[in-house]
ModelCIF file with pLDDT and N, C-alpha, C, O atoms, coordinates in Angstrom:
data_MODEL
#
_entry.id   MODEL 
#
_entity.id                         1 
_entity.type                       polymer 
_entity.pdbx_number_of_molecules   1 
#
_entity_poly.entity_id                      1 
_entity_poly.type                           'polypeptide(L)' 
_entity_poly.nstd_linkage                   no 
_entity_poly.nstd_monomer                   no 
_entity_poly.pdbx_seq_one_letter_code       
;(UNK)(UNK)(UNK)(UNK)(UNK)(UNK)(UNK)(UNK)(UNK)(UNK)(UNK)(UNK)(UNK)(UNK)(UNK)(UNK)
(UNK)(UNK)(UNK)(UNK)(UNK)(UNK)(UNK)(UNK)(UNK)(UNK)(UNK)(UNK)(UNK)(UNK)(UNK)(UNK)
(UNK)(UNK)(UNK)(UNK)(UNK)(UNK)(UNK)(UNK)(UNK)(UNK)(UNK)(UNK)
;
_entity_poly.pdbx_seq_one_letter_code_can   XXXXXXXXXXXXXXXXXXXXXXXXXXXXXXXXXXXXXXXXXXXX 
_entity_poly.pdbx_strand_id                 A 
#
loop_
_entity_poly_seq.entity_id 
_entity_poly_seq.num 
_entity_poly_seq.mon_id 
_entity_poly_seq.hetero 
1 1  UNK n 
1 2  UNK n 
1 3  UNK n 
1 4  UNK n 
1 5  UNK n 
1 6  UNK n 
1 7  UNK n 
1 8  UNK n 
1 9  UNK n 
1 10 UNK n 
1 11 UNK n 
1 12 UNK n 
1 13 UNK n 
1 14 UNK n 
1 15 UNK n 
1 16 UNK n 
1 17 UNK n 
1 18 UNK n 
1 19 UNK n 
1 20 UNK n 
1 21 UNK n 
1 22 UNK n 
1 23 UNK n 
1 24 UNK n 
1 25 UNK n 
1 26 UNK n 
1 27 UNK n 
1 28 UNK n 
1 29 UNK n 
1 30 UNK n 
1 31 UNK n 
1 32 UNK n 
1 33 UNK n 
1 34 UNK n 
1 35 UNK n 
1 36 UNK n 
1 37 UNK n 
1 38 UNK n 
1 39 UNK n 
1 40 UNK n 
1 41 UNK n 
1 42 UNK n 
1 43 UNK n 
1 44 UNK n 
#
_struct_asym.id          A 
_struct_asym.entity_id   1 
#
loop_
_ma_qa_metric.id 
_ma_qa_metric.mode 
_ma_qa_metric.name 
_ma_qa_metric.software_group_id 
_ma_qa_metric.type 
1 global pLDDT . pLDDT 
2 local  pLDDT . pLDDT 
#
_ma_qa_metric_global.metric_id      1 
_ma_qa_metric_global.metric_value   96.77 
_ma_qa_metric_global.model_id       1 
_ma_qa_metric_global.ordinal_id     1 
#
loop_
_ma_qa_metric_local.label_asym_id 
_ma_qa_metric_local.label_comp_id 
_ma_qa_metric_local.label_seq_id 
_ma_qa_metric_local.metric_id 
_ma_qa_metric_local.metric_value 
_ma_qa_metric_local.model_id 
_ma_qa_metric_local.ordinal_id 
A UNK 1  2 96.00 1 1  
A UNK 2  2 95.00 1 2  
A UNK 3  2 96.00 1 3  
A UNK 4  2 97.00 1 4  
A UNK 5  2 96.00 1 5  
A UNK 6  2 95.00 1 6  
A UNK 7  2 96.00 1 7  
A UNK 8  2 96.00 1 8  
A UNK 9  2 94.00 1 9  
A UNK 10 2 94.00 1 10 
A UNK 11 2 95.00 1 11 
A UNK 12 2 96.00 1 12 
A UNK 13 2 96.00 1 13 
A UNK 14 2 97.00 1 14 
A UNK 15 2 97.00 1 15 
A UNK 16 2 97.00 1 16 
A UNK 17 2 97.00 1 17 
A UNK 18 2 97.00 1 18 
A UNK 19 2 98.00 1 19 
A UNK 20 2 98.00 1 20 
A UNK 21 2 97.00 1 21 
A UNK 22 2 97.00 1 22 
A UNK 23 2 98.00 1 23 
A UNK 24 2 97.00 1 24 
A UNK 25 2 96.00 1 25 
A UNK 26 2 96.00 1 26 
A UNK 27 2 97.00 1 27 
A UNK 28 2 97.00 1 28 
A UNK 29 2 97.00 1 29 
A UNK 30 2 98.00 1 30 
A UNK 31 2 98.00 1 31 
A UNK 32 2 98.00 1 32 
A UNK 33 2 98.00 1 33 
A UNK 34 2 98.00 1 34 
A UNK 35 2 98.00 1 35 
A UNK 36 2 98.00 1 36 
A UNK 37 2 98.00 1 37 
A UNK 38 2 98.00 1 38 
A UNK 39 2 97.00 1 39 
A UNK 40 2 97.00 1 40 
A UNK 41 2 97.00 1 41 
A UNK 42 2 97.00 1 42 
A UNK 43 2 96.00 1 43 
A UNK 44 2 97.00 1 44 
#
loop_
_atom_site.group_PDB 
_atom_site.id 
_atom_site.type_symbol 
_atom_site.label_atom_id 
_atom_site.label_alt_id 
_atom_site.label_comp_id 
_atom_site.label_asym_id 
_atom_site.label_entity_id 
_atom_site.label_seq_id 
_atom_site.pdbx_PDB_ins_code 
_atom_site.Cartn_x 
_atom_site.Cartn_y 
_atom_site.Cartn_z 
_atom_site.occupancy 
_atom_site.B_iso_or_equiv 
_atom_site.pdbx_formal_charge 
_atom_site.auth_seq_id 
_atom_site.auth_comp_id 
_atom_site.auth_asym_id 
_atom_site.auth_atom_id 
_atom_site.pdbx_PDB_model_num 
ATOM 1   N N  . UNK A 1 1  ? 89.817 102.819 102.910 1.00 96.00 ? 1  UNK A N  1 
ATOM 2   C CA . UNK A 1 1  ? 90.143 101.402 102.759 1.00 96.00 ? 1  UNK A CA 1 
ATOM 3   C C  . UNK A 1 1  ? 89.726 100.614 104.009 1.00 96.00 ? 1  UNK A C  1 
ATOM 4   O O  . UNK A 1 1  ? 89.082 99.604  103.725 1.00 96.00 ? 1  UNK A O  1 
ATOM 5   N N  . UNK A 1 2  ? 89.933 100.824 105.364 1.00 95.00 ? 2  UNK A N  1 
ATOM 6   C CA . UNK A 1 2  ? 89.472 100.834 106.551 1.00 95.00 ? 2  UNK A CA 1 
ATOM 7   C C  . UNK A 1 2  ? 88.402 100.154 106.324 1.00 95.00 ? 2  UNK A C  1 
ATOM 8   O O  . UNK A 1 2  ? 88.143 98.961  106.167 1.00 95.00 ? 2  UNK A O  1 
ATOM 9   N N  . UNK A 1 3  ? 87.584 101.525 106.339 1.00 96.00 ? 3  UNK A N  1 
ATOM 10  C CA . UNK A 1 3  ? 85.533 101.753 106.206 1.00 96.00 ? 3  UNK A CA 1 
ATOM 11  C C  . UNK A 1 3  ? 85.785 100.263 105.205 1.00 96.00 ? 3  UNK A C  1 
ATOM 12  O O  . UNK A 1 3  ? 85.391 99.235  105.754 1.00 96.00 ? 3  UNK A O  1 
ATOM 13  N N  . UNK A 1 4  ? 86.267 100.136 104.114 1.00 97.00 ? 4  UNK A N  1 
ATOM 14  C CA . UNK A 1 4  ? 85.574 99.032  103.009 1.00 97.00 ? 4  UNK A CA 1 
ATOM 15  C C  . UNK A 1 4  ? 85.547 97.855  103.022 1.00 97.00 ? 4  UNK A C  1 
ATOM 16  O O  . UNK A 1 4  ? 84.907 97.044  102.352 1.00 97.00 ? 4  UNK A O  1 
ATOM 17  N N  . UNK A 1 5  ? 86.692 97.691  104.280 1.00 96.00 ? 5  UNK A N  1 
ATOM 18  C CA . UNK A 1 5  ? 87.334 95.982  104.572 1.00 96.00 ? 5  UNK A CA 1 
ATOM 19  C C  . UNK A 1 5  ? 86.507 95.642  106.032 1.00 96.00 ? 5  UNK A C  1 
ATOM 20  O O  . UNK A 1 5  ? 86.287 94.473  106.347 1.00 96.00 ? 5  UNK A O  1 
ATOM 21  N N  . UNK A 1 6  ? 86.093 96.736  106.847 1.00 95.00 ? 6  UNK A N  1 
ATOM 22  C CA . UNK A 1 6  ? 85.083 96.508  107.716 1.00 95.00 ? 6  UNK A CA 1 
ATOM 23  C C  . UNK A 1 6  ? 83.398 95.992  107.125 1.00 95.00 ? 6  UNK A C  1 
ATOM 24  O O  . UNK A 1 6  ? 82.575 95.101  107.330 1.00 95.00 ? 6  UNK A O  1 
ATOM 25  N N  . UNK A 1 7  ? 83.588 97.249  106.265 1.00 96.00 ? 7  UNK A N  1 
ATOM 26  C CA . UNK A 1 7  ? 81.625 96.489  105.521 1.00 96.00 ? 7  UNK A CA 1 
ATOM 27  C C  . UNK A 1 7  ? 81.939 94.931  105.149 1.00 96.00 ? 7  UNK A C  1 
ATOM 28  O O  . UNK A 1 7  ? 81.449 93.865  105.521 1.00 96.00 ? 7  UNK A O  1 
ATOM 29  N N  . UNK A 1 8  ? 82.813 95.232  104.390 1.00 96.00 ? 8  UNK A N  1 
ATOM 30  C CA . UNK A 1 8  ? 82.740 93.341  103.501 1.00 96.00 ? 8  UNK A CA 1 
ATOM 31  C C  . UNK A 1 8  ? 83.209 92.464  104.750 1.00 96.00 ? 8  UNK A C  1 
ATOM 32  O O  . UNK A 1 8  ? 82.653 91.423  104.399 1.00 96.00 ? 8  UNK A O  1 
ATOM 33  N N  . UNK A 1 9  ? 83.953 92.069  106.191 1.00 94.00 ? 9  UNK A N  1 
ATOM 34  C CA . UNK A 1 9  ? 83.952 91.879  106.783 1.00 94.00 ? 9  UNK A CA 1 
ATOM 35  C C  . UNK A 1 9  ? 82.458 91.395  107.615 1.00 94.00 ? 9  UNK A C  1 
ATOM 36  O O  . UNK A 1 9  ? 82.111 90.256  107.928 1.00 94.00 ? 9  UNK A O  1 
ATOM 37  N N  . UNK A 1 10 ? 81.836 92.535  107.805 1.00 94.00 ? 10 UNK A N  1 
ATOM 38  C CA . UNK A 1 10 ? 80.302 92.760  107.742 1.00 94.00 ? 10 UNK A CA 1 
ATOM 39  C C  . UNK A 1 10 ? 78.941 92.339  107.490 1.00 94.00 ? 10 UNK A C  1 
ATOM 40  O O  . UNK A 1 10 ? 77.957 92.073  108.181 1.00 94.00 ? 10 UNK A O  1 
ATOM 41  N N  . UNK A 1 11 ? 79.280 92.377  106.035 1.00 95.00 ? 11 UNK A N  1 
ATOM 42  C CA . UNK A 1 11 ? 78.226 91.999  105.268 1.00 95.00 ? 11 UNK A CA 1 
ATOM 43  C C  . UNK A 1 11 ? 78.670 91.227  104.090 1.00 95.00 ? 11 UNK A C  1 
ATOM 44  O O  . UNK A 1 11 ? 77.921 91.030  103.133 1.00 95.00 ? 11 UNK A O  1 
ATOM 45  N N  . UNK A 1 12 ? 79.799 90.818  104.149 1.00 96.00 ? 12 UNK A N  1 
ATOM 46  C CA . UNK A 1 12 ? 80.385 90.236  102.736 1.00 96.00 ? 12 UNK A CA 1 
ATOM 47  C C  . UNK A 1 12 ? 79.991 90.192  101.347 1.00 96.00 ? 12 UNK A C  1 
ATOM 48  O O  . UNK A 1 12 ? 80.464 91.229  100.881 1.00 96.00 ? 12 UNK A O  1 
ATOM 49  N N  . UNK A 1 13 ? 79.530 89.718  100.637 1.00 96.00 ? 13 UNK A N  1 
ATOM 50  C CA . UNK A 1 13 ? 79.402 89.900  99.327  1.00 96.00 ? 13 UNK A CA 1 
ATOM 51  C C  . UNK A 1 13 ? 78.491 91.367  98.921  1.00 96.00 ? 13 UNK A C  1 
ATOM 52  O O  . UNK A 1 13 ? 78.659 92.299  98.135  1.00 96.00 ? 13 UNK A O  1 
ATOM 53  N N  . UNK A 1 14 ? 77.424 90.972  99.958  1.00 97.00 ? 14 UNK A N  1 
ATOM 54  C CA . UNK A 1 14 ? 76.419 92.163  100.392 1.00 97.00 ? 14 UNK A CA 1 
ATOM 55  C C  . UNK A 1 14 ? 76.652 93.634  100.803 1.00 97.00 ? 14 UNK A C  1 
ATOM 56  O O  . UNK A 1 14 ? 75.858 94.548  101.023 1.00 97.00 ? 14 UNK A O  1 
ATOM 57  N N  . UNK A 1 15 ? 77.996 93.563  100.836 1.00 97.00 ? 15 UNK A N  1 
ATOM 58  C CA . UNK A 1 15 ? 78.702 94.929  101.416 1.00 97.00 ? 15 UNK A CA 1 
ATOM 59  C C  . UNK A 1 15 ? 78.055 96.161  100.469 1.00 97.00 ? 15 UNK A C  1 
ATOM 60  O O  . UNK A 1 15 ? 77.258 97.020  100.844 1.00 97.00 ? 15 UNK A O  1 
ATOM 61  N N  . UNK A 1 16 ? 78.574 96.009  99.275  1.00 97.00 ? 16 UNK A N  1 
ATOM 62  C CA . UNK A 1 16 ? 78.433 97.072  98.106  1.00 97.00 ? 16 UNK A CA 1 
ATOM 63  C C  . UNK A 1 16 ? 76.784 97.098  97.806  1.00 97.00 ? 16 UNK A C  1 
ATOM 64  O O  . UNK A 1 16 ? 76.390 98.201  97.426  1.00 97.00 ? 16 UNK A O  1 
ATOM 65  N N  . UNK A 1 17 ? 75.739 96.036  97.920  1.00 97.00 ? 17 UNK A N  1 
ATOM 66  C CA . UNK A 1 17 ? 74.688 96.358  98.096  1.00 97.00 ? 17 UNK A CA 1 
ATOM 67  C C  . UNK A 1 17 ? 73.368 97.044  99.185  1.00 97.00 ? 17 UNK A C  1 
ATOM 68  O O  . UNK A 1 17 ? 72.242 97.525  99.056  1.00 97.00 ? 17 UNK A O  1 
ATOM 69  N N  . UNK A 1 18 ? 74.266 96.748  100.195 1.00 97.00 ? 18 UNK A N  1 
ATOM 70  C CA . UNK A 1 18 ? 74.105 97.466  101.305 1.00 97.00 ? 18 UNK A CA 1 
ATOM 71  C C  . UNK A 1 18 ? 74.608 99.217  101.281 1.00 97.00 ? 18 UNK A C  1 
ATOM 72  O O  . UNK A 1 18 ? 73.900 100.106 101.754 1.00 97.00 ? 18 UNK A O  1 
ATOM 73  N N  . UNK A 1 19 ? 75.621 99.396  100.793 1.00 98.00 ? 19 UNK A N  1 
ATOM 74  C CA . UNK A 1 19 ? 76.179 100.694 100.747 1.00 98.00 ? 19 UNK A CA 1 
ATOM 75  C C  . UNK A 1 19 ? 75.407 101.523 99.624  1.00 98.00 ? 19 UNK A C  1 
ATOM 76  O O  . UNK A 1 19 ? 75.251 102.737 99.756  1.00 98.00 ? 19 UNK A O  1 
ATOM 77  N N  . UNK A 1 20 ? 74.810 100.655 98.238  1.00 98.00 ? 20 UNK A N  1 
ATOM 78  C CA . UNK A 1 20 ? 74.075 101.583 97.644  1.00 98.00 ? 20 UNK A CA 1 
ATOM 79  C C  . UNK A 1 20 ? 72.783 101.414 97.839  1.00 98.00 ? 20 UNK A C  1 
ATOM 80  O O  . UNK A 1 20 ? 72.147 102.152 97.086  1.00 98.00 ? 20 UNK A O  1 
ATOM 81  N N  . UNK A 1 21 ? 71.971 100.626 98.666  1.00 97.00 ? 21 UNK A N  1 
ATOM 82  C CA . UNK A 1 21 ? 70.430 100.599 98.693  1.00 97.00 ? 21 UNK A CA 1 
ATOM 83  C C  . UNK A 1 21 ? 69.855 101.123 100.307 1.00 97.00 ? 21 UNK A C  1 
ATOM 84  O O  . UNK A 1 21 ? 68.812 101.577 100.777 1.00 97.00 ? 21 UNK A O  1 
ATOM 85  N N  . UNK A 1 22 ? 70.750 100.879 100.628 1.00 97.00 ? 22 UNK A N  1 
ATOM 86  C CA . UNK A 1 22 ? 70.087 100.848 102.505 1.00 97.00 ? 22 UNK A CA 1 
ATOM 87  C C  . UNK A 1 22 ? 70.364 102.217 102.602 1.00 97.00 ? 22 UNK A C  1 
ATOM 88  O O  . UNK A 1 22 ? 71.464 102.738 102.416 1.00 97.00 ? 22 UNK A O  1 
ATOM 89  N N  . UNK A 1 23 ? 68.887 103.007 103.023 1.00 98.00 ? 23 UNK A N  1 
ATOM 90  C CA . UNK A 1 23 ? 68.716 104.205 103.391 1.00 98.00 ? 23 UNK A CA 1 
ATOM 91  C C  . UNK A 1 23 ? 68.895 104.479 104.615 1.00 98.00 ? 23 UNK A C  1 
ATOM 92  O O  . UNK A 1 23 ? 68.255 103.588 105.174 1.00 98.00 ? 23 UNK A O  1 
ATOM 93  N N  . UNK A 1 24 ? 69.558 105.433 105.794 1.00 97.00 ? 24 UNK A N  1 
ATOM 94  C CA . UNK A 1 24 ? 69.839 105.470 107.153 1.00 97.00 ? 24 UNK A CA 1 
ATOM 95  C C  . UNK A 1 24 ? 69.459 106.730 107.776 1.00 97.00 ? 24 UNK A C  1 
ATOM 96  O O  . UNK A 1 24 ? 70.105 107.668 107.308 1.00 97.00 ? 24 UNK A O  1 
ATOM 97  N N  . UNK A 1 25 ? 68.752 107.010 108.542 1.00 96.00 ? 25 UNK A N  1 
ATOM 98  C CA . UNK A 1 25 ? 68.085 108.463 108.997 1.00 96.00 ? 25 UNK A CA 1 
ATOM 99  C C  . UNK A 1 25 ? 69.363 109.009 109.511 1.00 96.00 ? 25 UNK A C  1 
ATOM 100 O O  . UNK A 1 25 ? 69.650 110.088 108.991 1.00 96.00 ? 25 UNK A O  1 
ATOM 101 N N  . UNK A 1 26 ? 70.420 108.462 110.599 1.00 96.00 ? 26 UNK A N  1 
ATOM 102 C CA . UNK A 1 26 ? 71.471 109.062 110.746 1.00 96.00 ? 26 UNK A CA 1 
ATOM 103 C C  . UNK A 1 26 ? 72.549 109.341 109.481 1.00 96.00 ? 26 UNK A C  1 
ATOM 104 O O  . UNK A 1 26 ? 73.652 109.769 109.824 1.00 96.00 ? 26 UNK A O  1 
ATOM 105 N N  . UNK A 1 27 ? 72.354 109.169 108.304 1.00 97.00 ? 27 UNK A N  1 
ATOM 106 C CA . UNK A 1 27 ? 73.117 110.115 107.454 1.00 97.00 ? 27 UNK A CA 1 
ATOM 107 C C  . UNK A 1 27 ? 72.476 111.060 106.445 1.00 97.00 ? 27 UNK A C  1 
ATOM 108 O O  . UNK A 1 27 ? 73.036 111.480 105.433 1.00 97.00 ? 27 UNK A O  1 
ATOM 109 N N  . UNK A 1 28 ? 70.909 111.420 106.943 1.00 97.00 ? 28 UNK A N  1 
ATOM 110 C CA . UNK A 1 28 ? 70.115 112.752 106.761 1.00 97.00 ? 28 UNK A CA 1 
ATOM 111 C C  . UNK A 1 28 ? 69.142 111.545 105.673 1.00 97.00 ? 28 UNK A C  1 
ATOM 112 O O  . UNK A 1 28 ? 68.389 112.130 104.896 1.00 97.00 ? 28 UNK A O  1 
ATOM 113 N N  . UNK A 1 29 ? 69.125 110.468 105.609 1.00 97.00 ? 29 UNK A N  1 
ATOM 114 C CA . UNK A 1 29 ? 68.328 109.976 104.889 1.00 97.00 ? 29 UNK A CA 1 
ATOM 115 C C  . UNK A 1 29 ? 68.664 109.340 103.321 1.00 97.00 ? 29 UNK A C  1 
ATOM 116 O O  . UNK A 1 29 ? 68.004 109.312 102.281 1.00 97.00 ? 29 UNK A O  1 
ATOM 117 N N  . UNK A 1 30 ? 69.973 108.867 103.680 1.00 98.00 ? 30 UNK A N  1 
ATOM 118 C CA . UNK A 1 30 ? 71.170 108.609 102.768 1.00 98.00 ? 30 UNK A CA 1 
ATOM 119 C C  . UNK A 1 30 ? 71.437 107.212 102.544 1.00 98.00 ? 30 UNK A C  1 
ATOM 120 O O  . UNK A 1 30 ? 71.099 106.379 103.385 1.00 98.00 ? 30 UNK A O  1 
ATOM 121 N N  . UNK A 1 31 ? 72.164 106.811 101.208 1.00 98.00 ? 31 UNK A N  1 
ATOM 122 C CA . UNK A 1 31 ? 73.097 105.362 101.746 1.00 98.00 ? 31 UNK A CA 1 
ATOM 123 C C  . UNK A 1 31 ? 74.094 106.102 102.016 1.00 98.00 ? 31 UNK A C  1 
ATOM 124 O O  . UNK A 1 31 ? 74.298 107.264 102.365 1.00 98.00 ? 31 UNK A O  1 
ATOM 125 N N  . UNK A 1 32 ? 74.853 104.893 101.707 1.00 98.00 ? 32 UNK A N  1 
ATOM 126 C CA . UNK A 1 32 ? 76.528 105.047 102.550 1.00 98.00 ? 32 UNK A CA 1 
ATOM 127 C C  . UNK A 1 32 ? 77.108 105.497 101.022 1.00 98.00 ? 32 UNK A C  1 
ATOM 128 O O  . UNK A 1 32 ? 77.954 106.391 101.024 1.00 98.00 ? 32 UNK A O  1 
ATOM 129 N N  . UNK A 1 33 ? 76.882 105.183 100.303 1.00 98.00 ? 33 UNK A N  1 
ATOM 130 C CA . UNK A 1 33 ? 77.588 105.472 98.811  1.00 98.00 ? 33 UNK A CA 1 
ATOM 131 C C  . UNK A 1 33 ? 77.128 107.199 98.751  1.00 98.00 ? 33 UNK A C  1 
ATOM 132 O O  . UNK A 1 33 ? 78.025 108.043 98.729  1.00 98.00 ? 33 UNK A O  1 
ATOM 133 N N  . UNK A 1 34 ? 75.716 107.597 98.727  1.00 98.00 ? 34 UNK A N  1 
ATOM 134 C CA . UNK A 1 34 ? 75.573 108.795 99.087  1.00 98.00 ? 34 UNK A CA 1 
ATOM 135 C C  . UNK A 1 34 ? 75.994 110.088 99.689  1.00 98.00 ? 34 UNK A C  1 
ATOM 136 O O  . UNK A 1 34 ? 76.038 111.269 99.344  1.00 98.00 ? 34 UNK A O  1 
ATOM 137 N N  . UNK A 1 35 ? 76.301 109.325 100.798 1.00 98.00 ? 35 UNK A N  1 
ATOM 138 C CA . UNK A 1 35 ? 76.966 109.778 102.109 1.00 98.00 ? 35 UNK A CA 1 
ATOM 139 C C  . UNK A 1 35 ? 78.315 110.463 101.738 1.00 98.00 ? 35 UNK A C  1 
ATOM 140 O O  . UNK A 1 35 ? 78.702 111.595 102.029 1.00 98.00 ? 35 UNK A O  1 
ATOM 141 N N  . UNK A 1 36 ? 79.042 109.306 100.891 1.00 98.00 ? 36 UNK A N  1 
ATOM 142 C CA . UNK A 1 36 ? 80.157 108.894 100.662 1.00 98.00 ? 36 UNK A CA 1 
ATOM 143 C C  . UNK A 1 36 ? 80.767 110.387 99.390  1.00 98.00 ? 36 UNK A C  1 
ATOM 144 O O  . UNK A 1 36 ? 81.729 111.152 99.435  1.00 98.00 ? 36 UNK A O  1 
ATOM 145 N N  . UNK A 1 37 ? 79.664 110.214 98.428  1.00 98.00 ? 37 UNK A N  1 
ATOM 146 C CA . UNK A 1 37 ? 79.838 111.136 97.860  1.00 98.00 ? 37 UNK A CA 1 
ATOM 147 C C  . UNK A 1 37 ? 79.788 112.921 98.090  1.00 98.00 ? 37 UNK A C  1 
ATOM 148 O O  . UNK A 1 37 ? 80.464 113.850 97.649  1.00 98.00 ? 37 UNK A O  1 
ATOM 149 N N  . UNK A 1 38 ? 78.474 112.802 99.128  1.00 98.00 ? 38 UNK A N  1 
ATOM 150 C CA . UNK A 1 38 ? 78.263 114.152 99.763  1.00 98.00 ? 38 UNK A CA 1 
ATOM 151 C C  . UNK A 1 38 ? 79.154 114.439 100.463 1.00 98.00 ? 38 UNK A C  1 
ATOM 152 O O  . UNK A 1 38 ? 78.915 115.426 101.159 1.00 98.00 ? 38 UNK A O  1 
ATOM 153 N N  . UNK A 1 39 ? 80.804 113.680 100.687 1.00 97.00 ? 39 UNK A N  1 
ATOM 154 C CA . UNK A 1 39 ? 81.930 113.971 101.499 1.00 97.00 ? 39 UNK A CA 1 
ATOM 155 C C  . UNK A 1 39 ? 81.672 113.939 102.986 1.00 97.00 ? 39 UNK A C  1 
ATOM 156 O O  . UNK A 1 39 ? 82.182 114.680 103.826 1.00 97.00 ? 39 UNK A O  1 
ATOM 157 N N  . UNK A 1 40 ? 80.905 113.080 103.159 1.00 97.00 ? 40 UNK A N  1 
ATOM 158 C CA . UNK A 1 40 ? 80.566 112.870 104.842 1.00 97.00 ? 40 UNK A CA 1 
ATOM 159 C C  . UNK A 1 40 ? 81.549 111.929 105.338 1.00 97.00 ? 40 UNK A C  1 
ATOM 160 O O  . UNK A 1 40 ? 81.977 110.982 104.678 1.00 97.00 ? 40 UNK A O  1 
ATOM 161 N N  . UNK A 1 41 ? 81.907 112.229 106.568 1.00 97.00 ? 41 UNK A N  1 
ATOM 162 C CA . UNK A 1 41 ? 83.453 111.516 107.229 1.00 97.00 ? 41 UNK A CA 1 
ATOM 163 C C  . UNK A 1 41 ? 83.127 109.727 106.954 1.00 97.00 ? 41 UNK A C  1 
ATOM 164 O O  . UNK A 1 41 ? 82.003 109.226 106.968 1.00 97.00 ? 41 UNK A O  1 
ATOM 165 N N  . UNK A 1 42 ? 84.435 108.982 106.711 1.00 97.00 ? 42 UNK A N  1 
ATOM 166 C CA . UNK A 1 42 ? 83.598 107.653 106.608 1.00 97.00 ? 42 UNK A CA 1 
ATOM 167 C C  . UNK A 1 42 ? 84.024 107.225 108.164 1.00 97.00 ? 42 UNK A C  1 
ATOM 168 O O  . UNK A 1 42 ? 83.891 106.037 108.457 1.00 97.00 ? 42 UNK A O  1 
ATOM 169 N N  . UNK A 1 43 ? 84.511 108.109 109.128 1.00 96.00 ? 43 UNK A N  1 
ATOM 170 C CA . UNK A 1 43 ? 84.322 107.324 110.591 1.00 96.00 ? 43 UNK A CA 1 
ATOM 171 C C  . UNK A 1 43 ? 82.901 107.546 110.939 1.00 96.00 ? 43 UNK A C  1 
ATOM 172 O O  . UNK A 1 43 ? 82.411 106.735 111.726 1.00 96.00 ? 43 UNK A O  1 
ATOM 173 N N  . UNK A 1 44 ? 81.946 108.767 110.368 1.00 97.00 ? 44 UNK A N  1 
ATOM 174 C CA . UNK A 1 44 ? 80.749 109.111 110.730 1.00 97.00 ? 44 UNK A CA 1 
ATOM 175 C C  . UNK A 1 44 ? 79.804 108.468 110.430 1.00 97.00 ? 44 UNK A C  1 
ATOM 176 O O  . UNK A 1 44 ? 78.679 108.819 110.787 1.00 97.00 ? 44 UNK A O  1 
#
């Protein structure tokens, strides 16, 4: 809940599109929804 009120904070409306399109080499080449699912820490 943290992680979700920081993105939209963030990126506001854009939050949830950011989390499923934006690819990041620091999470092996992932989004965050990805990430999210592969059980990667959401402080990481």
């Amino acid at each position: 809940q943290d992680f979700w009120e920081r993105m939209r904070a963030e990126f506001g409306p854009l939050a949830d599109s950011f989390a499923r399109d934006h690819v990041m080499s620091d999470l092996g080449g992932r989004s965050v929804m990805e990430a999210l699912r592969d059980g990667v820490d959401v402080k990481d």
